[in-house]
PDB file of N, CA and C in Angstrom:
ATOM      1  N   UNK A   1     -29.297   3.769   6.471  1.00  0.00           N
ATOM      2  CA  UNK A   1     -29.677   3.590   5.096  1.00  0.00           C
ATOM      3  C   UNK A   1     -30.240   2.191   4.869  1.00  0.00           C
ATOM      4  N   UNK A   2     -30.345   1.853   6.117  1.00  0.00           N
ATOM      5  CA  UNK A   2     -30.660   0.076   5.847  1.00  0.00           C
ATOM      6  C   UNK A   2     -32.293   0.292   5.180  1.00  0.00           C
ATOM      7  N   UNK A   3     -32.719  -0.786   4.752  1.00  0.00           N
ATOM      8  CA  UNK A   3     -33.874  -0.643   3.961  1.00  0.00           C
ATOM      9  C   UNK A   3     -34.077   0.503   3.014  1.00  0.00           C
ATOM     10  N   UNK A   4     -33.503   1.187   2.507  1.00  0.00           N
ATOM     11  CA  UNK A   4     -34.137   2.304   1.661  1.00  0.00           C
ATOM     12  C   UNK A   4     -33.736   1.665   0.660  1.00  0.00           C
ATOM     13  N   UNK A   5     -32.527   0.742   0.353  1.00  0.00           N
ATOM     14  CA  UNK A   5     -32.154   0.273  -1.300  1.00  0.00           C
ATOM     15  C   UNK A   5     -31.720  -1.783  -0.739  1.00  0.00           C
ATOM     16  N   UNK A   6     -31.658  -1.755  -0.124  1.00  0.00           N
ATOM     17  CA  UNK A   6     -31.347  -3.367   0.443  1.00  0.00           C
ATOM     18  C   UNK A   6     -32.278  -3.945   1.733  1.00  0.00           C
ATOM     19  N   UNK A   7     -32.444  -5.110   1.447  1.00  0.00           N
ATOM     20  CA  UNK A   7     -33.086  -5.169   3.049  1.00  0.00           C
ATOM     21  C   UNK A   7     -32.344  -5.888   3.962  1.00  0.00           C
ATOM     22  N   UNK A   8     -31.134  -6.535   3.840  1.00  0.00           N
ATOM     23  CA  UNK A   8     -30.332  -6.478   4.773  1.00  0.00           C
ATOM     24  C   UNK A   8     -28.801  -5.698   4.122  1.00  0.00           C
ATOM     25  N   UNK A   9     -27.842  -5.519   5.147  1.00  0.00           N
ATOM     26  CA  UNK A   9     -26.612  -5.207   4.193  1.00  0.00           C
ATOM     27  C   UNK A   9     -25.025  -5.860   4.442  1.00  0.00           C
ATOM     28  N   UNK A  10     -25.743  -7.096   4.782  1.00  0.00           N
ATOM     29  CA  UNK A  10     -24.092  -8.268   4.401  1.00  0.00           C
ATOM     30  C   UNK A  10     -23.653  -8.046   3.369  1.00  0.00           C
ATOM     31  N   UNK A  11     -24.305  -8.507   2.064  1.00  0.00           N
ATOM     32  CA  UNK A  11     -23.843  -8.096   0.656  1.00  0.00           C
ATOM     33  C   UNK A  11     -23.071  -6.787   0.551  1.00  0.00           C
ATOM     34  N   UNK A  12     -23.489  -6.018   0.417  1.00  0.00           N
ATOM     35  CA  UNK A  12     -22.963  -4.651   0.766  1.00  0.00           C
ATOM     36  C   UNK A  12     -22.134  -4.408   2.010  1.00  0.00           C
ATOM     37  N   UNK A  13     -21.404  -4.772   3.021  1.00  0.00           N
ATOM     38  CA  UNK A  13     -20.786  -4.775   3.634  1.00  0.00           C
ATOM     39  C   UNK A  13     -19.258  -4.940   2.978  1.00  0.00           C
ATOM     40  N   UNK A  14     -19.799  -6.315   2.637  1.00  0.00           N
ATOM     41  CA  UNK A  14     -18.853  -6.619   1.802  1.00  0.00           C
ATOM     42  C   UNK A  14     -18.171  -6.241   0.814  1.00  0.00           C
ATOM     43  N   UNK A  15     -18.991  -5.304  -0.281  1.00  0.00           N
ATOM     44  CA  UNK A  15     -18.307  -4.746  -1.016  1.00  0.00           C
ATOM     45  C   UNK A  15     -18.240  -3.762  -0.674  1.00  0.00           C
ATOM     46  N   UNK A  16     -18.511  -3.260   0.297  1.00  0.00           N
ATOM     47  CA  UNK A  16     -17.405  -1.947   1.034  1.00  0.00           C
ATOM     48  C   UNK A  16     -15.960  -2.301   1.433  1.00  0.00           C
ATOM     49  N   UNK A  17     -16.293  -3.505   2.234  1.00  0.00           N
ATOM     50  CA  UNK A  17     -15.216  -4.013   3.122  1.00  0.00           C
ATOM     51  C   UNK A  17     -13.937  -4.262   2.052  1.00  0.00           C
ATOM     52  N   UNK A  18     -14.389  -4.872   0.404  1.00  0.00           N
ATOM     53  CA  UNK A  18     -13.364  -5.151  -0.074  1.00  0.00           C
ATOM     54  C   UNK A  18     -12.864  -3.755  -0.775  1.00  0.00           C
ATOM     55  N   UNK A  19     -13.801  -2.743  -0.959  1.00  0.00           N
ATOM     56  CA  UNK A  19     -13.535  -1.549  -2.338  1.00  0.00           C
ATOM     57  C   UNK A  19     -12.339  -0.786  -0.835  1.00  0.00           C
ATOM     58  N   UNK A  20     -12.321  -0.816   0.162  1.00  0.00           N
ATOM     59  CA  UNK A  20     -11.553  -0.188   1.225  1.00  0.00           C
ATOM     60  C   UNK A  20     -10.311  -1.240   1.508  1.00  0.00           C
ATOM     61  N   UNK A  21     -10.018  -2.173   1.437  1.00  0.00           N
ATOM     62  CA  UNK A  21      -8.830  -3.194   1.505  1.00  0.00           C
ATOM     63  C   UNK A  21      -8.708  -2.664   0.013  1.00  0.00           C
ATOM     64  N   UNK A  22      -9.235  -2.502  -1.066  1.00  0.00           N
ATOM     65  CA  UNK A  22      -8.369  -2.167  -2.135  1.00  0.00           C
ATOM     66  C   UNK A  22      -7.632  -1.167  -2.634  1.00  0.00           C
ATOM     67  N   UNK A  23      -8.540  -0.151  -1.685  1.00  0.00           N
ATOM     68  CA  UNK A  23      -8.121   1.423  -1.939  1.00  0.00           C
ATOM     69  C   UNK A  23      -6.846   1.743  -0.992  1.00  0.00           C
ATOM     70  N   UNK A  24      -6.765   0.692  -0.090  1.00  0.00           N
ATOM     71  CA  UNK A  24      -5.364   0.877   0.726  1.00  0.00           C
ATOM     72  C   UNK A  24      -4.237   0.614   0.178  1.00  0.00           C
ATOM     73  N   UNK A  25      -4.738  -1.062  -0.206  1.00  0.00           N
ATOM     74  CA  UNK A  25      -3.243  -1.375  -1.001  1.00  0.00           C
ATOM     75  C   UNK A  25      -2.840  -0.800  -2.471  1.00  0.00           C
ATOM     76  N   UNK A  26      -4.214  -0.318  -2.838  1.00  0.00           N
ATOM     77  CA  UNK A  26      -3.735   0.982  -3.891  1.00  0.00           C
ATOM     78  C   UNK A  26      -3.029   2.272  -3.679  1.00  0.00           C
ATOM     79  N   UNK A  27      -3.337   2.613  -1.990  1.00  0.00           N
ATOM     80  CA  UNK A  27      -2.659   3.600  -1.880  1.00  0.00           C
ATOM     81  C   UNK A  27      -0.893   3.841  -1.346  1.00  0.00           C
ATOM     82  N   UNK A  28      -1.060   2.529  -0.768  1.00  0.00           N
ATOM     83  CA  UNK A  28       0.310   2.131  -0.055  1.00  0.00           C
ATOM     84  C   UNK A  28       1.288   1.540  -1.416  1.00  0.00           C
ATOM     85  N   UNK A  29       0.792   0.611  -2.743  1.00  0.00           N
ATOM     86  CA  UNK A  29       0.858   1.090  -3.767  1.00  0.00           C
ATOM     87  C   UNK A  29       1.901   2.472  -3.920  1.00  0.00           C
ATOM     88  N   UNK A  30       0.997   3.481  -4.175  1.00  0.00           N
ATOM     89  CA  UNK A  30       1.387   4.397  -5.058  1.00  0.00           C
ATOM     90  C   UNK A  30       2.184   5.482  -3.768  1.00  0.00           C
ATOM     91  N   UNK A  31       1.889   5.029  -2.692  1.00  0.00           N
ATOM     92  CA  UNK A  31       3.109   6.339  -1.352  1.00  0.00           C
ATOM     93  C   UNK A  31       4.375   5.519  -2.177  1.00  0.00           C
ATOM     94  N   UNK A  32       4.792   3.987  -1.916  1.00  0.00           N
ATOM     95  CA  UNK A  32       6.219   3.534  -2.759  1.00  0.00           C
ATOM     96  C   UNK A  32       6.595   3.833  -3.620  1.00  0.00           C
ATOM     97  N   UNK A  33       5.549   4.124  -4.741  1.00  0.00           N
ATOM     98  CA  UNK A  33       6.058   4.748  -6.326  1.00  0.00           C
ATOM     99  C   UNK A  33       6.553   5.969  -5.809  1.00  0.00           C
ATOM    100  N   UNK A  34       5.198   7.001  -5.171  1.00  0.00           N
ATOM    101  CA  UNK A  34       5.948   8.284  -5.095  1.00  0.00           C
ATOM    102  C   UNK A  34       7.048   8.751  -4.251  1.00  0.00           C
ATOM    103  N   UNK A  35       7.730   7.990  -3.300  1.00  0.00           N
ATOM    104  CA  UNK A  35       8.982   7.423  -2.933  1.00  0.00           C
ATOM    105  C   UNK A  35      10.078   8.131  -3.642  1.00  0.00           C
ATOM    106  N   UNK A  36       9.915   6.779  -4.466  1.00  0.00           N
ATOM    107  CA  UNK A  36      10.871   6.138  -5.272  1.00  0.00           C
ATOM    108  C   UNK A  36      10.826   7.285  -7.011  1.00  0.00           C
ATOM    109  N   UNK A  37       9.703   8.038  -7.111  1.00  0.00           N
ATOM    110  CA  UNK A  37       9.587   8.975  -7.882  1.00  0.00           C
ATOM    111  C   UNK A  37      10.242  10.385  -7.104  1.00  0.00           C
ATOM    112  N   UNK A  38      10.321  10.901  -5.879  1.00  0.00           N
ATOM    113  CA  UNK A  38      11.443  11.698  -5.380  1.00  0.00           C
ATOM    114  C   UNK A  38      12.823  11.467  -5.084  1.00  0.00           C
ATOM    115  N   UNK A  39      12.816  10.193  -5.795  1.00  0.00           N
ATOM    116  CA  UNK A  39      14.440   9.942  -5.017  1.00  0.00           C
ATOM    117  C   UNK A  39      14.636   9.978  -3.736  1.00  0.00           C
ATOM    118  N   UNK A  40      13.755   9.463  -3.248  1.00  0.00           N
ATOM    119  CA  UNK A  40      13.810   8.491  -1.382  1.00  0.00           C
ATOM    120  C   UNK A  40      14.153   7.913  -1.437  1.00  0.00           C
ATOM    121  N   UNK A  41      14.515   7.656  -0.105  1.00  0.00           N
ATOM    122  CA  UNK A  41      15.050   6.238   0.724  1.00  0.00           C
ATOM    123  C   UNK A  41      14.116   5.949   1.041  1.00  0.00           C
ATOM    124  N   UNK A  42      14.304   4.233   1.351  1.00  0.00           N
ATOM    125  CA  UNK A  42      13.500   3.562   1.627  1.00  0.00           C
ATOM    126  C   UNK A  42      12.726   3.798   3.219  1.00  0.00           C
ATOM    127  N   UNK A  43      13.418   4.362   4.113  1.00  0.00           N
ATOM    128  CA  UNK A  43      13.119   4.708   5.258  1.00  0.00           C
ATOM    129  C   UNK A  43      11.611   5.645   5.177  1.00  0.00           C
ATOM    130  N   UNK A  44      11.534   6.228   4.167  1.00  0.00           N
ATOM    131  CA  UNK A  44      10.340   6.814   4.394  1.00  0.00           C
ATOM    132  C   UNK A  44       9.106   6.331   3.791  1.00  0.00           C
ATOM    133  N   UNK A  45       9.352   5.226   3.096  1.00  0.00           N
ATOM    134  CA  UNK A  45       8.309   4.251   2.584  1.00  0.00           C
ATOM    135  C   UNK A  45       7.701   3.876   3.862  1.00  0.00           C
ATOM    136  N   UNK A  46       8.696   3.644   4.941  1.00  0.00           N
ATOM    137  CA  UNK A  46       8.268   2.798   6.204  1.00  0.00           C
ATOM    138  C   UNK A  46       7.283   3.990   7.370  1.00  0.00           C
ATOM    139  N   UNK A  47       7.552   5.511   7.168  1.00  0.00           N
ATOM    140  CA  UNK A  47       6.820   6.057   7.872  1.00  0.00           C
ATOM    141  C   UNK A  47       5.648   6.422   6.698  1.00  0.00           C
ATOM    142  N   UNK A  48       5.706   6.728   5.361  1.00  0.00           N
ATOM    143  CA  UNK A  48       4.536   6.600   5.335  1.00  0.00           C
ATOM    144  C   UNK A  48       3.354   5.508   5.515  1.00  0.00           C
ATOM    145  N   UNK A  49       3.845   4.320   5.650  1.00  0.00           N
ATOM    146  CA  UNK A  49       3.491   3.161   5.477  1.00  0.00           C
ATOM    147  C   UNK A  49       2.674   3.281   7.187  1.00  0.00           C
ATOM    148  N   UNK A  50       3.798   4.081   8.023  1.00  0.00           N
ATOM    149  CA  UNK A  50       2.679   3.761   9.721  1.00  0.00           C
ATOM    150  C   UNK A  50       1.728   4.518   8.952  1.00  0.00           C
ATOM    151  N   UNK A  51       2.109   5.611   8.743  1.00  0.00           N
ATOM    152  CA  UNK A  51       0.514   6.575   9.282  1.00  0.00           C
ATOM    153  C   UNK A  51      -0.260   6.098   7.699  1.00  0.00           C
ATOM    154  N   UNK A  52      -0.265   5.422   6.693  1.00  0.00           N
ATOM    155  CA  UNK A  52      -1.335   5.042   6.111  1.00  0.00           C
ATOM    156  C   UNK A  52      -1.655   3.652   7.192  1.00  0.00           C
ATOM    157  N   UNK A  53      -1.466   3.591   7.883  1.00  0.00           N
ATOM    158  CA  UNK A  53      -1.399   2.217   8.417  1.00  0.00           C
ATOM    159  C   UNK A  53      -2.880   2.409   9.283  1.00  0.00           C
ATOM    160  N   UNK A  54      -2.572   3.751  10.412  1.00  0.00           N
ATOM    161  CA  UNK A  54      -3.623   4.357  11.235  1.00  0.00           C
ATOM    162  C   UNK A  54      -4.833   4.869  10.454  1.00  0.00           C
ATOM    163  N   UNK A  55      -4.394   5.426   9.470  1.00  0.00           N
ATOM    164  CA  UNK A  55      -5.780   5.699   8.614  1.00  0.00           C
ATOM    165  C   UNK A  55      -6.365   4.344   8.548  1.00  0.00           C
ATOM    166  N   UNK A  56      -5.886   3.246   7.700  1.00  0.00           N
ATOM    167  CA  UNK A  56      -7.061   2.060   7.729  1.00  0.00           C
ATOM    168  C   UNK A  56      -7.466   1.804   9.031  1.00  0.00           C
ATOM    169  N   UNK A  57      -7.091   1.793   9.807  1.00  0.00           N
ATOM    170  CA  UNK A  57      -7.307   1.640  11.571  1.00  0.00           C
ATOM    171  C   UNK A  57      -8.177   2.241  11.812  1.00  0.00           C
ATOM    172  N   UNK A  58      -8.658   3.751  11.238  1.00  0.00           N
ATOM    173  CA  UNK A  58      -9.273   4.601  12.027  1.00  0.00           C
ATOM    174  C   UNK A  58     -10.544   4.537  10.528  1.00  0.00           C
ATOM    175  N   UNK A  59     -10.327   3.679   9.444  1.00  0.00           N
ATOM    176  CA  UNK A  59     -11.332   3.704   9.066  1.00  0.00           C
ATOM    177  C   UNK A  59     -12.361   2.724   9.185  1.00  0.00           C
ATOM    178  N   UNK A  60     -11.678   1.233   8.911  1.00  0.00           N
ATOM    179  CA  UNK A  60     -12.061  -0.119   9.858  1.00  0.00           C
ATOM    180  C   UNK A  60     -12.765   0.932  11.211  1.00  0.00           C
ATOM    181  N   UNK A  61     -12.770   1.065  11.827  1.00  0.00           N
ATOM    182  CA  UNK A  61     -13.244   2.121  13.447  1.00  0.00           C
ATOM    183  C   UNK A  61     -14.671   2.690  12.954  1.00  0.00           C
ATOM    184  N   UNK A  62     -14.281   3.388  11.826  1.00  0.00           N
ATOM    185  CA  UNK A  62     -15.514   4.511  11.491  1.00  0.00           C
ATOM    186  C   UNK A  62     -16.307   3.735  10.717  1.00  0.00           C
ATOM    187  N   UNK A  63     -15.467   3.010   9.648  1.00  0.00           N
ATOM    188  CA  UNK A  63     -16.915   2.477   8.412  1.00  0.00           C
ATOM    189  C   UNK A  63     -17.442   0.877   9.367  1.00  0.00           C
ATOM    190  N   UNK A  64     -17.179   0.299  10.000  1.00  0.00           N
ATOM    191  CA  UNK A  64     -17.488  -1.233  10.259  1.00  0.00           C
ATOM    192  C   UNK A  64     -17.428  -1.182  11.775  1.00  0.00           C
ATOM    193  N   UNK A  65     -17.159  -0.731  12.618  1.00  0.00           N
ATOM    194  CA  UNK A  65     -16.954  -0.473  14.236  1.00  0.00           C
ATOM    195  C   UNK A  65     -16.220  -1.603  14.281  1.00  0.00           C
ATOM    196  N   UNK A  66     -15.184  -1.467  13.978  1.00  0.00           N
ATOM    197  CA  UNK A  66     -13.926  -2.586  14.155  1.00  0.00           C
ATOM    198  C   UNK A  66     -13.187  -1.450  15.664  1.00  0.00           C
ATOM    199  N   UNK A  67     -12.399  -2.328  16.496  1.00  0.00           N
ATOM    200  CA  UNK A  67     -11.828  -1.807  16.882  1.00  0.00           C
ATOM    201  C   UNK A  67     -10.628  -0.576  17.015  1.00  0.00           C
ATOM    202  N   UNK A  68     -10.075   0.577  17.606  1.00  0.00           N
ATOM    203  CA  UNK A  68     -10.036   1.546  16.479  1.00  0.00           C
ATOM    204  C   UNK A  68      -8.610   1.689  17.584  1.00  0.00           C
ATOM    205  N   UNK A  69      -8.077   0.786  19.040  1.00  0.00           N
ATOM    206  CA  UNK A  69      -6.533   0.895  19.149  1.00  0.00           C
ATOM    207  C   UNK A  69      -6.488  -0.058  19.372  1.00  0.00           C
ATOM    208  N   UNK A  70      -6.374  -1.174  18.339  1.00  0.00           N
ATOM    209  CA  UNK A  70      -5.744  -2.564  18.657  1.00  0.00           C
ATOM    210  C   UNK A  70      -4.872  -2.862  18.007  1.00  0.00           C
ATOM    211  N   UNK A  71      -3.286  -3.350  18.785  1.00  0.00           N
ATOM    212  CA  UNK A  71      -2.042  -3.516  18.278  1.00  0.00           C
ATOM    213  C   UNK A  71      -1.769  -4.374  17.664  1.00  0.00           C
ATOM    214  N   UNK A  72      -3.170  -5.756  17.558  1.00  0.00           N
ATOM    215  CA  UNK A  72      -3.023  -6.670  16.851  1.00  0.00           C
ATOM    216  C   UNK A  72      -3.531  -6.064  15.642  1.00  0.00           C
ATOM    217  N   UNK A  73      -4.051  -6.129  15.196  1.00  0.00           N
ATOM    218  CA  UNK A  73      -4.487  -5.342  13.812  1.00  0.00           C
ATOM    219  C   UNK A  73      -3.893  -4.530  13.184  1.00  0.00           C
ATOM    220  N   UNK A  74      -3.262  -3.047  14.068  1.00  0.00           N
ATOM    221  CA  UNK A  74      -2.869  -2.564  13.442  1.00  0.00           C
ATOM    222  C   UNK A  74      -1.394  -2.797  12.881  1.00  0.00           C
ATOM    223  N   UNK A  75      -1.002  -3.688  13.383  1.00  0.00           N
ATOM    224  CA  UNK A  75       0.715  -4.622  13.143  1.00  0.00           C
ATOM    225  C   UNK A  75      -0.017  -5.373  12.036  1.00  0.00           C
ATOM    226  N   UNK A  76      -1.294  -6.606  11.766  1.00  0.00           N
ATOM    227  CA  UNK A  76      -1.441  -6.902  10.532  1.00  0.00           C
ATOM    228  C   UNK A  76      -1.548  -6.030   9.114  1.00  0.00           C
ATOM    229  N   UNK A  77      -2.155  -4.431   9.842  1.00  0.00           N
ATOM    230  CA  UNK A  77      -2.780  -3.773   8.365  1.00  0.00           C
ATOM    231  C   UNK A  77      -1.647  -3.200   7.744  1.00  0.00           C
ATOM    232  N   UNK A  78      -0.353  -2.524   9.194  1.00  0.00           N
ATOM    233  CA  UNK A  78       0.836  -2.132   9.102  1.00  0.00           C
ATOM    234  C   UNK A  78       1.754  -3.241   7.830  1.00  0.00           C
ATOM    235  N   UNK A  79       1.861  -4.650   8.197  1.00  0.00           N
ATOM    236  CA  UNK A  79       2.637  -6.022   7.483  1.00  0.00           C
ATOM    237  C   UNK A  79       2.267  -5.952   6.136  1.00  0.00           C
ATOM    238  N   UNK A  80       0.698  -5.609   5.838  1.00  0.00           N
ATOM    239  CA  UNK A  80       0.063  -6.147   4.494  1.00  0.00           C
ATOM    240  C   UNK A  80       0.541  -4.762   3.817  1.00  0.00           C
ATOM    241  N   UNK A  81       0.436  -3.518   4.188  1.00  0.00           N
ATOM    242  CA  UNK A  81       0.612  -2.470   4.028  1.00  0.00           C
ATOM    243  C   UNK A  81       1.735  -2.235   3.442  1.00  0.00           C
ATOM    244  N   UNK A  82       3.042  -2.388   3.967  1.00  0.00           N
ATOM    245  CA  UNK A  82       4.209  -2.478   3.645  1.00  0.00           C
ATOM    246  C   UNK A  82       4.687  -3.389   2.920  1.00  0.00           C
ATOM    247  N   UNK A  83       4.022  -4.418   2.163  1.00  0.00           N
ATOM    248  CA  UNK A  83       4.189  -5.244   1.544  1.00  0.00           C
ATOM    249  C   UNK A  83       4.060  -4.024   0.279  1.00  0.00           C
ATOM    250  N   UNK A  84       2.892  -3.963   0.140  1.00  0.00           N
ATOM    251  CA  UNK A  84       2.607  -3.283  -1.124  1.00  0.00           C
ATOM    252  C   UNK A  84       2.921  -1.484  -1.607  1.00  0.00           C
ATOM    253  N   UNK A  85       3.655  -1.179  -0.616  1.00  0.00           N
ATOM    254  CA  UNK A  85       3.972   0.108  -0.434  1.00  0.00           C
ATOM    255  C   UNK A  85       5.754  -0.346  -0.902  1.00  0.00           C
ATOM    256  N   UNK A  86       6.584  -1.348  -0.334  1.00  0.00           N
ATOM    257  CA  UNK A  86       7.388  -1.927  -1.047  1.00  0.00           C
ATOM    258  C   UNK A  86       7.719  -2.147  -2.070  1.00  0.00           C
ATOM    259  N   UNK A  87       6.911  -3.114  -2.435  1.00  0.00           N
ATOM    260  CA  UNK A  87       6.549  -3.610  -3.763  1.00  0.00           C
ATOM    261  C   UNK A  87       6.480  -2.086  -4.964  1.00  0.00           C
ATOM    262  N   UNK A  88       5.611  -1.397  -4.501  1.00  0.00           N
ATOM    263  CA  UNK A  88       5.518  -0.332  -5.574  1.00  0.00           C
ATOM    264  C   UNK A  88       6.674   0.596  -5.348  1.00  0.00           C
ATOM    265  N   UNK A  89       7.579   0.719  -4.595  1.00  0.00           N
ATOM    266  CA  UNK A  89       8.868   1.340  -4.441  1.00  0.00           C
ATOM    267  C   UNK A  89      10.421   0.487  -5.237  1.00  0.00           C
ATOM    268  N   UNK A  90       9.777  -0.783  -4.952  1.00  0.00           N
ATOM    269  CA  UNK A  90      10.967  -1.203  -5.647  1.00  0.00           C
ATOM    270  C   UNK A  90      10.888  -1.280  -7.239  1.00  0.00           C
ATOM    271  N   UNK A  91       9.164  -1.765  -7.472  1.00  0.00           N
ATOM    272  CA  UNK A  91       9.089  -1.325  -9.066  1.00  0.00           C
ATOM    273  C   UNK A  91       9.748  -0.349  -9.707  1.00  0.00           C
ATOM    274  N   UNK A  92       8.863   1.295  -9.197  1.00  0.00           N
ATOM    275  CA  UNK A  92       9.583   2.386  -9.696  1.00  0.00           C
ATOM    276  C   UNK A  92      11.214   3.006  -9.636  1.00  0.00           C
ATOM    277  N   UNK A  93      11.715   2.161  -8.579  1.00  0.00           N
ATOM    278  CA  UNK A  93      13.082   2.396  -8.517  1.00  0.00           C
ATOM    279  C   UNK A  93      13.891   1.353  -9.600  1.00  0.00           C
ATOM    280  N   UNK A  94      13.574   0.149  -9.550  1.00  0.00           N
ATOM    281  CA  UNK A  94      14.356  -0.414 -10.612  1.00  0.00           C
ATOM    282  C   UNK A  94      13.872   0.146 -11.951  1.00  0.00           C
ATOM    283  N   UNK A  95      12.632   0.785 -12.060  1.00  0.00           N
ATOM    284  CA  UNK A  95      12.927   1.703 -13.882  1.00  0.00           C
ATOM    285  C   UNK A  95      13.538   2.668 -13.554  1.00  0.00           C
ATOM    286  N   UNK A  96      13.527   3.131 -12.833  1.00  0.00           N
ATOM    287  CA  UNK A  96      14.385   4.421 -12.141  1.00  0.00           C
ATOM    288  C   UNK A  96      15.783   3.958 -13.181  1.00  0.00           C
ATOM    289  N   UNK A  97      16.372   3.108 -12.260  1.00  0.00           N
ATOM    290  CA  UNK A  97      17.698   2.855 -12.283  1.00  0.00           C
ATOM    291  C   UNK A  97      17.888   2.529 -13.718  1.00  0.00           C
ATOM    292  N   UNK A  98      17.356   1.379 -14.236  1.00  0.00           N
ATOM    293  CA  UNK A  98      17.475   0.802 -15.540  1.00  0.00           C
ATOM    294  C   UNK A  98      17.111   1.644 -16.903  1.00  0.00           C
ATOM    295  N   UNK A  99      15.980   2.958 -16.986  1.00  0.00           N
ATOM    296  CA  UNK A  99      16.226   3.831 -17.619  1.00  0.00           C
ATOM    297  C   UNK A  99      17.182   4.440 -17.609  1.00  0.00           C
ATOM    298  N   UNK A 100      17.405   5.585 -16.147  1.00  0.00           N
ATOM    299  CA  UNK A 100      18.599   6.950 -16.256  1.00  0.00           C
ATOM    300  C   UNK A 100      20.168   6.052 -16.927  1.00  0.00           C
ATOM    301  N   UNK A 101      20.302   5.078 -15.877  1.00  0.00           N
ATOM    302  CA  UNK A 101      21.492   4.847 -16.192  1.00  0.00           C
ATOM    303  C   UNK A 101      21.619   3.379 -16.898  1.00  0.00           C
ATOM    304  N   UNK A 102      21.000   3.234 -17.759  1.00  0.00           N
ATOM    305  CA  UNK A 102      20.924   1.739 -18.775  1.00  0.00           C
ATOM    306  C   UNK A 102      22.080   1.659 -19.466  1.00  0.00           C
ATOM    307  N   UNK A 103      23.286   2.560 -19.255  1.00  0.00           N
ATOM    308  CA  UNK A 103      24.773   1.799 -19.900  1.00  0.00           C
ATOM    309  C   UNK A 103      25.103   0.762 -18.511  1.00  0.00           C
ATOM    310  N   UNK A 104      25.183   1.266 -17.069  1.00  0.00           N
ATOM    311  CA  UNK A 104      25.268   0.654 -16.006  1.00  0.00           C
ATOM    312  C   UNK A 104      24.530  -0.272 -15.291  1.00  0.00           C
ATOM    313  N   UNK A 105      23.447  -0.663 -15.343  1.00  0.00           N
ATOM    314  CA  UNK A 105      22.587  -1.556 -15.237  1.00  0.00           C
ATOM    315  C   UNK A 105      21.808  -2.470 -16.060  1.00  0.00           C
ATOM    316  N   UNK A 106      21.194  -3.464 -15.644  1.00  0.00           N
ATOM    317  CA  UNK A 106      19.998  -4.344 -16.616  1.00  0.00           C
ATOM    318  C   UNK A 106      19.049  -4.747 -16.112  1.00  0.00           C
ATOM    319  N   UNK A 107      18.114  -4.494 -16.136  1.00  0.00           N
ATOM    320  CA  UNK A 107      16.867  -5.452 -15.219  1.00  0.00           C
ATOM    321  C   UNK A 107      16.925  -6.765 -15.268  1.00  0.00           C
ATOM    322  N   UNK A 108      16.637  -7.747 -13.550  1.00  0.00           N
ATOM    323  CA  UNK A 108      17.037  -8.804 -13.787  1.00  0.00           C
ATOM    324  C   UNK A 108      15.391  -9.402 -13.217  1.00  0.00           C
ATOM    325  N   UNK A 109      14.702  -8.437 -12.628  1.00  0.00           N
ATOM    326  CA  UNK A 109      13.546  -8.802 -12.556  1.00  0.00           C
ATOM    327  C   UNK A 109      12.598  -7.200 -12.236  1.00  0.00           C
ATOM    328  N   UNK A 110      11.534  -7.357 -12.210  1.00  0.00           N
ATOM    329  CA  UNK A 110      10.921  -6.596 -11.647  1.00  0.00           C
ATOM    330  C   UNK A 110      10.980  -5.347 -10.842  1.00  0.00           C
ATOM    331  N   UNK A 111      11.691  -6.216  -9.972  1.00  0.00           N
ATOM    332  CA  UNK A 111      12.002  -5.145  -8.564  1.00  0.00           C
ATOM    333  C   UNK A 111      13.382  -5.422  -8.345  1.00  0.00           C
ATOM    334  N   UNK A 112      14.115  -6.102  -9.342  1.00  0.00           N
ATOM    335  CA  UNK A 112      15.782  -5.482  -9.117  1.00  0.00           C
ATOM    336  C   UNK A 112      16.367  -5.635 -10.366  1.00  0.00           C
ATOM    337  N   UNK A 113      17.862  -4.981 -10.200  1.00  0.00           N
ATOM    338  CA  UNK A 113      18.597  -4.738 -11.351  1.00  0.00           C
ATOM    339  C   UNK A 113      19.751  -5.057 -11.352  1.00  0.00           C
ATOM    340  N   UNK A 114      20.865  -5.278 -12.255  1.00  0.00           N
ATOM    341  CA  UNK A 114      22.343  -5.285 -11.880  1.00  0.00           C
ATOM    342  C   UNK A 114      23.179  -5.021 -12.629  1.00  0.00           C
ATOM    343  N   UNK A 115      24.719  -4.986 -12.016  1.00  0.00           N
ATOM    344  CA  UNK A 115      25.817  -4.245 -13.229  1.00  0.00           C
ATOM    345  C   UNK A 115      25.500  -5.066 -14.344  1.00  0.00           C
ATOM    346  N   UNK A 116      25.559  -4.185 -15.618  1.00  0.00           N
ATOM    347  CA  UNK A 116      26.166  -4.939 -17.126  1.00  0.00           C
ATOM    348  C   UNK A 116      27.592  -5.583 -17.245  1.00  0.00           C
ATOM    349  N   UNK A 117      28.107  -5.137 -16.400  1.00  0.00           N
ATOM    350  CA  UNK A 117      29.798  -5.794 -16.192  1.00  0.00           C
ATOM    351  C   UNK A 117      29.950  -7.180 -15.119  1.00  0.00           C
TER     352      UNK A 117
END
């Protein structure tokens, strides 16, 4: 597609490169909410977290010819990944908690809660 709308495509690389780093941590995001919206454990935040992990791996591979089995990378995309797949698990679990049972708990931040007693 080169030349039909750009004549080079760094620019556009780029905003691929970032709209795909965003759509991950949007999605790793929302696997933690929906977690934490079935009443999971945290253990399965962590396997969905590999295999969204291999998808960015295997898309880095397909959209940019990044390397497509490298353990360095995929341990960084895995780290950043689980950050935010976390993050959105512990959100929805502390409203979890602090709605159902708000005689027994209080939000003390964000992503945690504690006895009222």
């Amino acid at each position: 597609m080169q030349g039909l709308f750009f004549e080079d495509d760094t620019g556009v690389r780029l905003v691929i490169r970032a709209l795909v780093v965003l759509i991950g941590f949007w999605t790793a995001w929302r696997a933690g909410k929906a977690v934490a919206e079935g009443w999971g454990n945290y253990p399965l935040v962590i396997v969905y977290t590999i295999l969204l992990a291999a998808a960015m791996q295997f898309l880095h591979h397909a959209l940019f010819d990044g390397p497509f089995l490298s353990a360095f990378y995929y341990i960084i995309d895995f780290v950043l990944l689980l950050v935010f797949s976390t993050a959105g698990f512990r959100y929805r679990r502390t409203n979890q908690m602090v709605n159902n049972y708000y005689w027994l708990y209080e939000k003390t931040s964000a992503f945690s809660w504690k006895n009222k007693h």
